[in-house]
C-alpha atoms as a PDB file:
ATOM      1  CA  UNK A   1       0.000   0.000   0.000  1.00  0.00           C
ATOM      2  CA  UNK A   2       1.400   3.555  -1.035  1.00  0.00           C
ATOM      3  CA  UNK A   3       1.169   6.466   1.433  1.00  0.00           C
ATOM      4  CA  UNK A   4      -2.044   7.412  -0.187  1.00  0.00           C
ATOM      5  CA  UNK A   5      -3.773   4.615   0.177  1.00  0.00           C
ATOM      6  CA  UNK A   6      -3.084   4.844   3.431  1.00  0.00           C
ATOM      7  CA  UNK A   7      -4.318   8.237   4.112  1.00  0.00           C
ATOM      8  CA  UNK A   8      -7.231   7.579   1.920  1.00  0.00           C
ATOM      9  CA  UNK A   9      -7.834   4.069   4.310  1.00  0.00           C
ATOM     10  CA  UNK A  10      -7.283   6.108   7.684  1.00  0.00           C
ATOM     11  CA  UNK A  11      -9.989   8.646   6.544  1.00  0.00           C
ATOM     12  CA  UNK A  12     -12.886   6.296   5.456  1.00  0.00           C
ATOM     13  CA  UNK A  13     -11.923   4.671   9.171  1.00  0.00           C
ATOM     14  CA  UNK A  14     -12.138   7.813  10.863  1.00  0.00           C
ATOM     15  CA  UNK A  15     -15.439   8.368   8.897  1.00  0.00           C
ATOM     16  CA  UNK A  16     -17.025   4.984   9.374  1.00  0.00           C
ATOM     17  CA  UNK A  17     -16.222   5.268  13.099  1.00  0.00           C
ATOM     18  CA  UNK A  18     -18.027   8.862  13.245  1.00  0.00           C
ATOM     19  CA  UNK A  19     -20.800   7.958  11.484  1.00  0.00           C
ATOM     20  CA  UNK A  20     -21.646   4.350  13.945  1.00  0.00           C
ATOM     21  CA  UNK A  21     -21.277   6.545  16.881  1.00  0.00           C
ATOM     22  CA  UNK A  22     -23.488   9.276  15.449  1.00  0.00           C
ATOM     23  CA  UNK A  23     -25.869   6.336  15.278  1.00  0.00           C
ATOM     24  CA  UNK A  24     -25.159   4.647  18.617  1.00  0.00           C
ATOM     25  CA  UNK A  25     -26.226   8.315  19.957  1.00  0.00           C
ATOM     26  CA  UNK A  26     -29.267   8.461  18.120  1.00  0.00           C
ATOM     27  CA  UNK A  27     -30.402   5.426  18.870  1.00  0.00           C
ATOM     28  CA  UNK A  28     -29.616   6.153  22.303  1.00  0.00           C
ATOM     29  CA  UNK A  29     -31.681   9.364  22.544  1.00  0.00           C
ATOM     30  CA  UNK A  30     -34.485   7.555  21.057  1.00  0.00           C
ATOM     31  CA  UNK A  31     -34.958   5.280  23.241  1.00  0.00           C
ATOM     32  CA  UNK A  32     -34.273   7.456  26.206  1.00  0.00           C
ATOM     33  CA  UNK A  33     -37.318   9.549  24.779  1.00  0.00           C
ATOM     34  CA  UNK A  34     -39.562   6.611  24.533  1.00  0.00           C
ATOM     35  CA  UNK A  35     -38.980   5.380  27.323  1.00  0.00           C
ATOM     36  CA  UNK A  36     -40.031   8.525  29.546  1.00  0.00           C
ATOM     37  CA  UNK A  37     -42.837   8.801  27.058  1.00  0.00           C
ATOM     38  CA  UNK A  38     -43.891   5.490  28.177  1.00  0.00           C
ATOM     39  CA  UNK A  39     -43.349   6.312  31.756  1.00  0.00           C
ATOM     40  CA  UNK A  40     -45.393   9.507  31.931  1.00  0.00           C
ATOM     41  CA  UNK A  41     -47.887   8.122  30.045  1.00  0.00           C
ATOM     42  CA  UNK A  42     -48.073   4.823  32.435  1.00  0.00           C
ATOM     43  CA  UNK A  43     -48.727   6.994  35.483  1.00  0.00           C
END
């Protein structure tokens, strides 16, 4: 692999990585929101 590559390979990484933990947190906030949705509602 040339020096490029591997700048090219280290930035799609970086990017993947961002992007799953961008989901993780708003998957996380959803169901944080649901669930005191579901508890107001339950009282």
């Amino acid at each position: 692999m040339t020096a490029r590559a591997m700048l090219w390979a280290a930035m799609l990484g970086m990017l993947a990585i961002r992007s799953v933990v961008l989901q993780a947190a708003v998957v996380l906030t959803m169901a944080l929101l649901v669930f005191a949705v579901e508890r107001t509602f339950v009282r």
